[in-house]
PDB file of N, CA and C in Angstrom:
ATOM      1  N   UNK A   1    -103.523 137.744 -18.694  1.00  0.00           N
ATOM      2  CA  UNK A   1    -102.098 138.040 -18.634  1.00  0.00           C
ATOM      3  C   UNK A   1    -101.376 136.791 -18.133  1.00  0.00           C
ATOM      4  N   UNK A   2    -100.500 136.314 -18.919  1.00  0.00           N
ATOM      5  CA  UNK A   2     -99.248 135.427 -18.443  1.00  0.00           C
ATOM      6  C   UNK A   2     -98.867 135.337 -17.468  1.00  0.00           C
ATOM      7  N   UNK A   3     -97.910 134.915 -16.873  1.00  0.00           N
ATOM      8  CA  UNK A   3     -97.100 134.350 -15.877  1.00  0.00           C
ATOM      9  C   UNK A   3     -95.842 135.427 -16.302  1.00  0.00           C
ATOM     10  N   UNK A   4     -95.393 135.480 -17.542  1.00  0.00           N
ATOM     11  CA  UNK A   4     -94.111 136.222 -17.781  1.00  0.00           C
ATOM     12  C   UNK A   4     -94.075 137.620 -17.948  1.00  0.00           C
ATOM     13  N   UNK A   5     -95.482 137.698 -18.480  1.00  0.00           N
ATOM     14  CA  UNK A   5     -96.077 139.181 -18.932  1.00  0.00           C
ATOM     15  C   UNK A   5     -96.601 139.881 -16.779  1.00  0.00           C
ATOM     16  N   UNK A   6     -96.807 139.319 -16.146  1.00  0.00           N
ATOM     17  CA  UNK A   6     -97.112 139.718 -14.987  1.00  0.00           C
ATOM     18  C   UNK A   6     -95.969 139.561 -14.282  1.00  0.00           C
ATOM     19  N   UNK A   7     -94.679 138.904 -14.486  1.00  0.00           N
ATOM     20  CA  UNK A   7     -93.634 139.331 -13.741  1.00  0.00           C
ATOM     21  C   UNK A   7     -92.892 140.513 -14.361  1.00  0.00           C
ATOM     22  N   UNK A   8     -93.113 140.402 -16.005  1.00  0.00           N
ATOM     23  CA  UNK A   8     -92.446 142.414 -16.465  1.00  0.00           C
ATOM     24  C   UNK A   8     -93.198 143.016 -15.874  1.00  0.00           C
ATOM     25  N   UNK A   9     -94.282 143.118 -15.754  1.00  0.00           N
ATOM     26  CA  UNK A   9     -95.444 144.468 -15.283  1.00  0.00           C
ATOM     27  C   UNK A   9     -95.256 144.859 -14.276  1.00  0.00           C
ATOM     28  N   UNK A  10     -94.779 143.538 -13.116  1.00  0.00           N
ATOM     29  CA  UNK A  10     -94.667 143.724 -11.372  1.00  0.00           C
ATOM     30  C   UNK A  10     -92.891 144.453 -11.564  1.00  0.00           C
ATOM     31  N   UNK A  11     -91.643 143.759 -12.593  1.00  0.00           N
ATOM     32  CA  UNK A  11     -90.751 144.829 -12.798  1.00  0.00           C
ATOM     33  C   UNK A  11     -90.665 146.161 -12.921  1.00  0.00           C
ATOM     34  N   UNK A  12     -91.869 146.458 -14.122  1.00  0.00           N
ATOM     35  CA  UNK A  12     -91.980 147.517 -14.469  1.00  0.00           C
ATOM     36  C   UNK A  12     -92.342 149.043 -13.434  1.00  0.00           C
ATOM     37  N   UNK A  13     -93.236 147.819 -12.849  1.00  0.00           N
ATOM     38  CA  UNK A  13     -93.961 149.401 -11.457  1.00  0.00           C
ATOM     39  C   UNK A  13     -92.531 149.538 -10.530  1.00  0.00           C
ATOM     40  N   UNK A  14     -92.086 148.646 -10.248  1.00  0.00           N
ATOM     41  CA  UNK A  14     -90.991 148.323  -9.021  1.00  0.00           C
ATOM     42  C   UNK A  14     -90.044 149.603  -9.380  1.00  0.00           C
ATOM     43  N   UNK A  15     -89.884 149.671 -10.695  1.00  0.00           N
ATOM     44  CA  UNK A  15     -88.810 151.162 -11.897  1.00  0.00           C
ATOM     45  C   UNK A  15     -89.490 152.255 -11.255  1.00  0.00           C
ATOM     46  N   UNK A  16     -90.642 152.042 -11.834  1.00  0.00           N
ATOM     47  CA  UNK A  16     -91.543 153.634 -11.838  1.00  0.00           C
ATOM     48  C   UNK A  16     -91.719 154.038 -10.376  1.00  0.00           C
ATOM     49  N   UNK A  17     -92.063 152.951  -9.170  1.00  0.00           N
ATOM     50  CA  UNK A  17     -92.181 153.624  -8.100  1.00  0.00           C
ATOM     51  C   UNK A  17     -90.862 154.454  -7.440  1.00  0.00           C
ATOM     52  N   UNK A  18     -89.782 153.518  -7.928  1.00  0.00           N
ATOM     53  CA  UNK A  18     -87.985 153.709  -7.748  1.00  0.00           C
ATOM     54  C   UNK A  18     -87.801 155.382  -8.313  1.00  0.00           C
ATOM     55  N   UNK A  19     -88.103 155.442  -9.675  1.00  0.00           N
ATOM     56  CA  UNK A  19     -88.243 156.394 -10.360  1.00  0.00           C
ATOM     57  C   UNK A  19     -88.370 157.747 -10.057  1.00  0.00           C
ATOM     58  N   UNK A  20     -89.952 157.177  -9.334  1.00  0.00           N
ATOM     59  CA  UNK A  20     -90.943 158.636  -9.227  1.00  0.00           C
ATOM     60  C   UNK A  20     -90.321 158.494  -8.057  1.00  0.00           C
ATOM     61  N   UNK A  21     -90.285 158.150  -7.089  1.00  0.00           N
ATOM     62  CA  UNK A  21     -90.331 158.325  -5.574  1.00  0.00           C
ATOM     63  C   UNK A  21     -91.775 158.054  -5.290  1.00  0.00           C
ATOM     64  N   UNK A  22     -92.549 157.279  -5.984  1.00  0.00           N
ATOM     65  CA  UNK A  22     -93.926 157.515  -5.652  1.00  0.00           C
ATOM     66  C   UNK A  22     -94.399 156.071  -5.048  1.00  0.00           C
ATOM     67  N   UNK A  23     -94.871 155.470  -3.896  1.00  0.00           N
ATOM     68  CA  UNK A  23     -95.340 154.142  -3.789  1.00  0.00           C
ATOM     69  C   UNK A  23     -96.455 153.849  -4.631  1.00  0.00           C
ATOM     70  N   UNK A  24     -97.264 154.684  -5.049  1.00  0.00           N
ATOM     71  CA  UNK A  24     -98.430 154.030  -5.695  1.00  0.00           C
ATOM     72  C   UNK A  24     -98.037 153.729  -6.421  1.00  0.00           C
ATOM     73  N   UNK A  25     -99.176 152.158  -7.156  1.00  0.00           N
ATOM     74  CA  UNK A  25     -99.203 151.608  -8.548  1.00  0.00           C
ATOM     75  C   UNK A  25    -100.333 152.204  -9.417  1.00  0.00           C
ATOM     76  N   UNK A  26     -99.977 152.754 -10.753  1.00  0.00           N
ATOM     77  CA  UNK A  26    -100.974 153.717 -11.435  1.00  0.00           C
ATOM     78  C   UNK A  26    -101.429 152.429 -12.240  1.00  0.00           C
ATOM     79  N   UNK A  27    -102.721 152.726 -12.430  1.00  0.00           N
ATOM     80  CA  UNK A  27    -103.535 151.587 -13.589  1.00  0.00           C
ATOM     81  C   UNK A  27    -102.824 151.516 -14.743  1.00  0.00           C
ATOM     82  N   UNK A  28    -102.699 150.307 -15.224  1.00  0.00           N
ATOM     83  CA  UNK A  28    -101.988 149.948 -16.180  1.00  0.00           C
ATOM     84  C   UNK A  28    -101.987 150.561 -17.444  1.00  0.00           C
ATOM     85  N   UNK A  29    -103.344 151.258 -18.047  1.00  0.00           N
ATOM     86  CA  UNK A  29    -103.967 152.391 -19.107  1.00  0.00           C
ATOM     87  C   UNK A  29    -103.416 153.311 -18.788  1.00  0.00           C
ATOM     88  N   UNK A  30    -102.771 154.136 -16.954  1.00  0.00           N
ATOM     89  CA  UNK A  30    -103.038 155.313 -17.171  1.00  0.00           C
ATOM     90  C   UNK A  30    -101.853 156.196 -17.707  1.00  0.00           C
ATOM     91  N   UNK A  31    -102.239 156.865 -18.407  1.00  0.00           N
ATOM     92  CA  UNK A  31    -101.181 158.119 -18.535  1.00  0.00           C
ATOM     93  C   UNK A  31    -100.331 158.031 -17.221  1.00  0.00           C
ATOM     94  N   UNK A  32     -99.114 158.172 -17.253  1.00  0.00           N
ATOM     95  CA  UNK A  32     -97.944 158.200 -16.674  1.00  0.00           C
ATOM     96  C   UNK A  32     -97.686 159.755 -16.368  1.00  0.00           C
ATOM     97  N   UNK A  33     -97.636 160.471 -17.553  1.00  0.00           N
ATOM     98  CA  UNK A  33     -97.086 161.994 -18.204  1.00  0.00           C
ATOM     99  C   UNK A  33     -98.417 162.839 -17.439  1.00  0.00           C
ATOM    100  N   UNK A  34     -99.688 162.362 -18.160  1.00  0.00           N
ATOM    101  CA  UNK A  34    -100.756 163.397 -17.743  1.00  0.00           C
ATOM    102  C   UNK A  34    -101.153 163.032 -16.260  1.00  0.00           C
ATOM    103  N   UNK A  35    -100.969 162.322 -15.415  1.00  0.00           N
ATOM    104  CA  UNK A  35    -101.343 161.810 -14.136  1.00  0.00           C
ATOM    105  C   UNK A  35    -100.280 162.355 -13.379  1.00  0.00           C
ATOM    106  N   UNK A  36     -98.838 162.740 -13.852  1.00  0.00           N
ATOM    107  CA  UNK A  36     -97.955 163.398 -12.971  1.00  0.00           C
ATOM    108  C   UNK A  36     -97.026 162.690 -11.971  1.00  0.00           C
ATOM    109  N   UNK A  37     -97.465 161.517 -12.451  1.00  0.00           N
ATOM    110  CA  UNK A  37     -96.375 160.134 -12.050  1.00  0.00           C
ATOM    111  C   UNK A  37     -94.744 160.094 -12.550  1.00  0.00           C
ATOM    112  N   UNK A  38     -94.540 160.347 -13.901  1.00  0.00           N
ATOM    113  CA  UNK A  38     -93.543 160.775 -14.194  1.00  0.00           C
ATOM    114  C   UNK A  38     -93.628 162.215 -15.633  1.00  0.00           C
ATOM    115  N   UNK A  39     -92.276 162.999 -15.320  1.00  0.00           N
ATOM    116  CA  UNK A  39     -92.616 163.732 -16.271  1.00  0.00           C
ATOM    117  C   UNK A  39     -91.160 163.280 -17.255  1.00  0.00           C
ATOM    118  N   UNK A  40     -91.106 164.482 -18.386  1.00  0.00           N
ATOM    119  CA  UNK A  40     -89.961 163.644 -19.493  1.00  0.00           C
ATOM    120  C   UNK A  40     -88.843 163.895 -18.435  1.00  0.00           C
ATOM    121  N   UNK A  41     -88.422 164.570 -17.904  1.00  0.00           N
ATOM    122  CA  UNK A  41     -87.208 164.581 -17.083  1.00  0.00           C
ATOM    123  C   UNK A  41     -86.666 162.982 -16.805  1.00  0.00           C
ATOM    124  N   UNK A  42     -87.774 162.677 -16.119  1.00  0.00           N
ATOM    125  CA  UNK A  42     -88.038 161.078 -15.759  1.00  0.00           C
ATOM    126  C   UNK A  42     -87.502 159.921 -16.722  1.00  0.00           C
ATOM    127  N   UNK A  43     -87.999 160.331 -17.910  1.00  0.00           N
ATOM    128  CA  UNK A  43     -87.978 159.177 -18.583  1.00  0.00           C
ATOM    129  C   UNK A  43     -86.888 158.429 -19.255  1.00  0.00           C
ATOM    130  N   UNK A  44     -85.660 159.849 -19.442  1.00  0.00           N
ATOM    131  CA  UNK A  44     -84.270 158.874 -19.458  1.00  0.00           C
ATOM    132  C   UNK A  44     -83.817 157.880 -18.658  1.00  0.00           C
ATOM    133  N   UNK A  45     -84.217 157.980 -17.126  1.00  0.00           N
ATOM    134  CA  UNK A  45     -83.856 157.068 -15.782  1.00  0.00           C
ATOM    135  C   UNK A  45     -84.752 156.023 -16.365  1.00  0.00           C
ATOM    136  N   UNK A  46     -86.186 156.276 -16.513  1.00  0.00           N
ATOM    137  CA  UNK A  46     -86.517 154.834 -17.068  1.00  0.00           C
ATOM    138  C   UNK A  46     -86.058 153.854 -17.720  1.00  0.00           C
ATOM    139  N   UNK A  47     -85.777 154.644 -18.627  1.00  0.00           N
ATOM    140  CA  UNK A  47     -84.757 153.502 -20.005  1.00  0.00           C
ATOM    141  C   UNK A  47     -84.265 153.103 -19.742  1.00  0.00           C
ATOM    142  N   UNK A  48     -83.303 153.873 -19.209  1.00  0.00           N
ATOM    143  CA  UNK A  48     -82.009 153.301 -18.278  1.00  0.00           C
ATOM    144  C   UNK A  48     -82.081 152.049 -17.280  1.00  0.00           C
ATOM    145  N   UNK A  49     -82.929 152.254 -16.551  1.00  0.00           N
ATOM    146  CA  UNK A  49     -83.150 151.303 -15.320  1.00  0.00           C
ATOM    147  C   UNK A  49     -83.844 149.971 -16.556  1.00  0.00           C
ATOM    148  N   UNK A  50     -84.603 150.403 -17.454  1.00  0.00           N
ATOM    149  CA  UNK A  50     -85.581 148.996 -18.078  1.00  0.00           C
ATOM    150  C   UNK A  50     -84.204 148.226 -19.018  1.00  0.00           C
ATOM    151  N   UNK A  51     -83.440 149.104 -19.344  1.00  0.00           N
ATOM    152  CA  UNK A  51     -82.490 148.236 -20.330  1.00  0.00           C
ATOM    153  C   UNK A  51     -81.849 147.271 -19.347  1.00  0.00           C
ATOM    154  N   UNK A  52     -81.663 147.862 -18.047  1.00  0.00           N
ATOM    155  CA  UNK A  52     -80.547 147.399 -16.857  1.00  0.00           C
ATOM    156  C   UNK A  52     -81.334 145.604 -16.659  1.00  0.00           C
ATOM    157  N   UNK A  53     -82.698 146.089 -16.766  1.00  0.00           N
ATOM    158  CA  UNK A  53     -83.248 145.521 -15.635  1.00  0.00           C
ATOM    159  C   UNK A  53     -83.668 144.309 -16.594  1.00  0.00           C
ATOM    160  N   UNK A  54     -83.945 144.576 -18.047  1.00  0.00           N
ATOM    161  CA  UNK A  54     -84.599 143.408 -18.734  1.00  0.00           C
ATOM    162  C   UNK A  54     -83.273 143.109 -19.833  1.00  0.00           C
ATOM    163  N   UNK A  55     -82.559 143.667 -20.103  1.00  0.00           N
ATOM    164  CA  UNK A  55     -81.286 143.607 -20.659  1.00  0.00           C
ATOM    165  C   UNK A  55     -81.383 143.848 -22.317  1.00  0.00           C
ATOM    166  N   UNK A  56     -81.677 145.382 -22.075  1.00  0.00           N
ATOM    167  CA  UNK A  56     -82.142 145.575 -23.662  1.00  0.00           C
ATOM    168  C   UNK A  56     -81.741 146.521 -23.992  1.00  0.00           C
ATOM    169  N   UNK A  57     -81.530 146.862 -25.495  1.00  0.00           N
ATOM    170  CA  UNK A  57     -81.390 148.430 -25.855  1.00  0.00           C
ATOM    171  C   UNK A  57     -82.799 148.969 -26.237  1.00  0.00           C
ATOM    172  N   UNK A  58     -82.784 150.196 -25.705  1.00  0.00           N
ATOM    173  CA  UNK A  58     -83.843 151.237 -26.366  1.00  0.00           C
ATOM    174  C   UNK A  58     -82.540 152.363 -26.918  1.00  0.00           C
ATOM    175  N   UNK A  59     -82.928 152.435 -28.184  1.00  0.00           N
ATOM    176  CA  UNK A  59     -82.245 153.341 -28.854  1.00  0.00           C
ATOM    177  C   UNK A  59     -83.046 154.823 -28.529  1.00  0.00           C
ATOM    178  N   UNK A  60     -82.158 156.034 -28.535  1.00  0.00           N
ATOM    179  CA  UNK A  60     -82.215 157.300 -28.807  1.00  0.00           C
ATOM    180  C   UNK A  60     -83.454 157.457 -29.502  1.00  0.00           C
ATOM    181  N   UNK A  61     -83.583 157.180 -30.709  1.00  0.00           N
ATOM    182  CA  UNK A  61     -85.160 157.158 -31.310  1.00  0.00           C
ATOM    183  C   UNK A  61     -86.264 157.064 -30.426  1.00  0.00           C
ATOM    184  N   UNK A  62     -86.045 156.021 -29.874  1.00  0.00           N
ATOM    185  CA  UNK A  62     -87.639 155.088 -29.250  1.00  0.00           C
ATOM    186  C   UNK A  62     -87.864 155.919 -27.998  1.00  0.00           C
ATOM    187  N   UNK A  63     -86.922 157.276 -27.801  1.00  0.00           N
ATOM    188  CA  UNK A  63     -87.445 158.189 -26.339  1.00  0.00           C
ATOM    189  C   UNK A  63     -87.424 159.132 -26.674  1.00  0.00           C
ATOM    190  N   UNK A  64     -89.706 158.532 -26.765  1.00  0.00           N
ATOM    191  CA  UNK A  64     -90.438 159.336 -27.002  1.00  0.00           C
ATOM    192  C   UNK A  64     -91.422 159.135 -25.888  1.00  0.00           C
ATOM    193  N   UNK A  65     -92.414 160.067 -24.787  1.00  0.00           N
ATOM    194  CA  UNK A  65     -92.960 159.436 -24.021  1.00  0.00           C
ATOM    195  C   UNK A  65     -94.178 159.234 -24.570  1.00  0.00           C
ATOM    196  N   UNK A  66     -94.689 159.124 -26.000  1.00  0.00           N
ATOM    197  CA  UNK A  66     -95.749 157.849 -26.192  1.00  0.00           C
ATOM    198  C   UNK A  66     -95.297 156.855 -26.175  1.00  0.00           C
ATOM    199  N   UNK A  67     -94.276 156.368 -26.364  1.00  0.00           N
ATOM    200  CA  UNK A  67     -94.305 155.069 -26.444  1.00  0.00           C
ATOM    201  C   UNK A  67     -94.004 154.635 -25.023  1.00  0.00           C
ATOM    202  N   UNK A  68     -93.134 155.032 -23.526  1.00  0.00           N
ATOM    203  CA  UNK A  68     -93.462 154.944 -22.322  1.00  0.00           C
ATOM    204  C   UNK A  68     -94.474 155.396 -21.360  1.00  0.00           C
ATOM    205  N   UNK A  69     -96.188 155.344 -22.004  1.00  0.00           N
ATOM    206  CA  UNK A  69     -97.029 156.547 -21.477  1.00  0.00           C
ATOM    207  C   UNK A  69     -98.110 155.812 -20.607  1.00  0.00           C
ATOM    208  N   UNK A  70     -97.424 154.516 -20.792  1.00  0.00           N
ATOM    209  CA  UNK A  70     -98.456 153.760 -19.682  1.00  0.00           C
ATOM    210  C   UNK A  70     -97.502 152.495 -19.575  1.00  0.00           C
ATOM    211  N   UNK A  71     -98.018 151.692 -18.437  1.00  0.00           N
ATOM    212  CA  UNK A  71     -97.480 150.291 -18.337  1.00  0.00           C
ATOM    213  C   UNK A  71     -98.057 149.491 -18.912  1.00  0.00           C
ATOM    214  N   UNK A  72     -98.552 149.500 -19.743  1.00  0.00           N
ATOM    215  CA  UNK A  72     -99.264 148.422 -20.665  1.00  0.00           C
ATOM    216  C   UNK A  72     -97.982 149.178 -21.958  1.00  0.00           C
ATOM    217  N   UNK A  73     -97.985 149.868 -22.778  1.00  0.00           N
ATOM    218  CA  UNK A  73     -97.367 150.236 -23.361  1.00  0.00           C
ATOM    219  C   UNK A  73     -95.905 149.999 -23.220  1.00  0.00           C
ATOM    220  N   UNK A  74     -94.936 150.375 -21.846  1.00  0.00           N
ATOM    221  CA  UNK A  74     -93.691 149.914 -21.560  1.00  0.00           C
ATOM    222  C   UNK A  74     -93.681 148.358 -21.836  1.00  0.00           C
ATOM    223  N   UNK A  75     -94.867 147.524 -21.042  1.00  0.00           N
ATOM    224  CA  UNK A  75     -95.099 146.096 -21.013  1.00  0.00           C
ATOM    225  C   UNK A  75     -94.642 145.655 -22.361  1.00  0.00           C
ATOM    226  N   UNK A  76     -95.337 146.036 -23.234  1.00  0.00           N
ATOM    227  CA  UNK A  76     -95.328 145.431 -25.402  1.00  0.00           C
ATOM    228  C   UNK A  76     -93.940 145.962 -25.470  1.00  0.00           C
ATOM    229  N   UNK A  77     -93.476 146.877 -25.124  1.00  0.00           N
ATOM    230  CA  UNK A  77     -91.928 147.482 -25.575  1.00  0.00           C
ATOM    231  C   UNK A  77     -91.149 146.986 -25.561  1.00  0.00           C
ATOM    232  N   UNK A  78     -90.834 146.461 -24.159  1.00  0.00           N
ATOM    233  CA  UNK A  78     -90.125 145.617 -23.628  1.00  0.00           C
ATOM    234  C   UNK A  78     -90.079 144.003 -24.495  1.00  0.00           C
ATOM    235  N   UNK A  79     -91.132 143.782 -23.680  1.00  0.00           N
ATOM    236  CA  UNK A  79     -91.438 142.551 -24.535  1.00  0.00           C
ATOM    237  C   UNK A  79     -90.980 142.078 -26.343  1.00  0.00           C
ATOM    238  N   UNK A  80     -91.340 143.157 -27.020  1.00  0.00           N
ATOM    239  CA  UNK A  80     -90.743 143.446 -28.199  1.00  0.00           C
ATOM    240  C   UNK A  80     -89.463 143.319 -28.307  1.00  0.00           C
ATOM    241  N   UNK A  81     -88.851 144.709 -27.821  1.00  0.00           N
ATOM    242  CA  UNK A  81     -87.129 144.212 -27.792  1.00  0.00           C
ATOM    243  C   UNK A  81     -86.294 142.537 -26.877  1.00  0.00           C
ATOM    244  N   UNK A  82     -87.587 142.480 -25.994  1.00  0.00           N
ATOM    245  CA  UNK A  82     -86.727 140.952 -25.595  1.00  0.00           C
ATOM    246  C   UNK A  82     -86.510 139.870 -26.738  1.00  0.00           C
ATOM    247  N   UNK A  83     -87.658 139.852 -27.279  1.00  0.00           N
ATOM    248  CA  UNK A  83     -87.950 139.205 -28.270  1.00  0.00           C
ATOM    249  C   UNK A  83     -87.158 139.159 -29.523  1.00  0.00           C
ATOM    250  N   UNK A  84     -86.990 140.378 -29.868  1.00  0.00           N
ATOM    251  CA  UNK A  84     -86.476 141.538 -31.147  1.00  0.00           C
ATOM    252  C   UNK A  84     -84.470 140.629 -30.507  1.00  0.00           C
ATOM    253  N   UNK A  85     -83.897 140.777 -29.411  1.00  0.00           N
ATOM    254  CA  UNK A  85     -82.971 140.878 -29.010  1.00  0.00           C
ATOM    255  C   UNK A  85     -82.696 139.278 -28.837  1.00  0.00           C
ATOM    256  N   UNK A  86     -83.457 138.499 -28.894  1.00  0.00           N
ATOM    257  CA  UNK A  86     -83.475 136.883 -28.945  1.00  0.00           C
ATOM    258  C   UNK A  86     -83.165 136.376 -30.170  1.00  0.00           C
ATOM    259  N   UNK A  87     -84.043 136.985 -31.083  1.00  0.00           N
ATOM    260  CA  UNK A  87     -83.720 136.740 -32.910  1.00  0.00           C
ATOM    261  C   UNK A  87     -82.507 136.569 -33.151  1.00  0.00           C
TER     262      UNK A  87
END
């Protein structure tokens, strides 16, 4: 992992712990949804906070929680639309 890819990831938990109310950091694989870290209630605040925070749109479509169902997964998302949003 990068230098840039490990400062989204260390963003990313910083959301989810904000999020959940939860201090732990869940393994980067794990289910988010089935581990009880966040449920869909949750996951609009996510978006919200990740667009804020990395300066992106996630459209209406893309909230679905497979595609936010781990931090490796948010990680490529992100990354994608930064990218996607640079073009």
């Amino acid at each position: 992992m990068d230098r840039i890819e490990k400062d989204r990831t260390e963003k990313i938990v910083k959301i989810l712990q904000a999020v959940s109310k939860n201090p732990a950091v869940p393994d980067s694989q794990e289910s988010l949804f089935d581990s009880g870290y966040l449920d869909s209630f949750a996951l609009p605040e996510v978006v919200s906070e990740l667009e804020k925070e990395f300066q992106i749109r996630i459209p209406d479509s893309d909230l679905n929680p497979r595609k936010f169902e781990t931090i490796d997964r948010m990680e490529r998302y992100v990354a994608l639309a930064e990218s996607s949003a640079k073009a």
